[in-house]
Protein backbone atom coordinates (compact mmCIF):
# COMPACT_ATOMS: atom_id res chain seq x y z
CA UNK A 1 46.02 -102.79 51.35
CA UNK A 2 47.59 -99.43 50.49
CA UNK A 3 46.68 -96.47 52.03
CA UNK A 4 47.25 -93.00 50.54
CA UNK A 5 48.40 -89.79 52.43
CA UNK A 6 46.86 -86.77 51.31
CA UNK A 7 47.82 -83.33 51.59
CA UNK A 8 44.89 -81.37 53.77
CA UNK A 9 45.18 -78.14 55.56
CA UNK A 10 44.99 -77.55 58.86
CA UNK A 11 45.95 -81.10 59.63
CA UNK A 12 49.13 -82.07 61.45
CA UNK A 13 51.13 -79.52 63.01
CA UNK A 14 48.46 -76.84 61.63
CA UNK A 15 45.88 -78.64 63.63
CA UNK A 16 47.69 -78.28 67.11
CA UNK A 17 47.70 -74.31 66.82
CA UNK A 18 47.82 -72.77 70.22
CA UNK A 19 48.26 -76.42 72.08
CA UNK A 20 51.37 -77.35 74.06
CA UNK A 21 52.79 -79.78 71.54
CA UNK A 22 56.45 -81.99 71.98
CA UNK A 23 58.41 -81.93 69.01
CA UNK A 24 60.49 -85.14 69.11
CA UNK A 25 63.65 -84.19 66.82
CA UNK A 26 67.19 -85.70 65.63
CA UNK A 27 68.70 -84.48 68.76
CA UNK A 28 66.40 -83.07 71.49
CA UNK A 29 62.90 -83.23 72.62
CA UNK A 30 60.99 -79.69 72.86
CA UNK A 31 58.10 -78.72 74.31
CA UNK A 32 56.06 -75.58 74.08
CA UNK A 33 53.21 -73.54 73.39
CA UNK A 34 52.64 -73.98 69.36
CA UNK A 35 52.01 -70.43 67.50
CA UNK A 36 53.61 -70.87 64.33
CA UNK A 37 54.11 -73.19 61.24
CA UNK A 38 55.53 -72.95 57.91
CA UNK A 39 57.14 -74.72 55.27
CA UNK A 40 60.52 -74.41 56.94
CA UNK A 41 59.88 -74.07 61.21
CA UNK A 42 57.82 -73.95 63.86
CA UNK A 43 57.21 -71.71 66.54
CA UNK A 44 57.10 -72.26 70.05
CA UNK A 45 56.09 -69.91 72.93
CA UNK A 46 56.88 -70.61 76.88
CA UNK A 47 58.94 -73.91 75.75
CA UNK A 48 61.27 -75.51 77.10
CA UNK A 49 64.62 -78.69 76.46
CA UNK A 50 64.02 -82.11 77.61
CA UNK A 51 67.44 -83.71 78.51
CA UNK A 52 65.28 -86.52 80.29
CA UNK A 53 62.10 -88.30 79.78
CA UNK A 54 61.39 -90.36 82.77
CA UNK A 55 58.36 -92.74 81.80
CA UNK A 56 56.15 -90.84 79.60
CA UNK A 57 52.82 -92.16 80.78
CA UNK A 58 54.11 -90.93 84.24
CA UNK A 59 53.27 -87.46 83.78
CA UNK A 60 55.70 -83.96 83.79
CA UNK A 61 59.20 -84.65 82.31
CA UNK A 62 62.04 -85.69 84.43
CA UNK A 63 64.32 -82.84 83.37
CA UNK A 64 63.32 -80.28 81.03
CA UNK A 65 64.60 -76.80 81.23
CA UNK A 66 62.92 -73.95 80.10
CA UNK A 67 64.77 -71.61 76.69
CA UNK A 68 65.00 -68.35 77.03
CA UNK A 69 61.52 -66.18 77.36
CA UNK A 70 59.82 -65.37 74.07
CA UNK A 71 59.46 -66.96 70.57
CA UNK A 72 61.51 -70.36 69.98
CA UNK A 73 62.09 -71.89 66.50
CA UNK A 74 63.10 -75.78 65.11
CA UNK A 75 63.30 -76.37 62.20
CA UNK A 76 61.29 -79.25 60.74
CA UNK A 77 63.78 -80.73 58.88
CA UNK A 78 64.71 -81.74 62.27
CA UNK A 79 61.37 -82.95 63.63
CA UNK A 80 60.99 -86.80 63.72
CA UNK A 81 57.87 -86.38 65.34
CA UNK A 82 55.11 -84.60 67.10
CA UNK A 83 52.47 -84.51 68.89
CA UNK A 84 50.78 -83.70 72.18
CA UNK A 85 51.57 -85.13 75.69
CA UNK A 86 49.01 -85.60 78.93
């Protein structure tokens, strides 16, 4: 059975404006406050590094550090995934 992918705004990253979304990319794991998208980044507000997970159903992150105050960007190129966290 095939399934076909359309393109639709405000779905995907556009739908988690203003949530506190993980971006799961090549490298590191970010977390933050989502206030931008466009074709080439994201923005994040109060975010922060992971360097360590812990289990993920067990609640805050083991070691994240929080970036410097103010706007963050990744570029999506980077992003291997996304989503939000509880």
């Amino acid at each position: 059975m095939k399934r076909i992918v359309e393109d639709v705004s405000d779905e995907g990253l556009e739908s988690l404006l203003g949530e506190r979304v993980t971006l799961f990319c090549s490298a590191y794991i970010y977390t933050g406050k989502l206030t931008g998208v466009n074709e080439t980044c994201v923005r994040l507000d109060s975010a922060s590094i992971v360097y360590e997970t812990g289990e993920l159903s067990s609640g805050p992150w083991k070691d994240a550090q929080p970036l410097p105050p103010g706007a963050w960007y990744v570029q999506l190129s980077a992003v291997e995934s996304f989503g939000i966290l509880k």
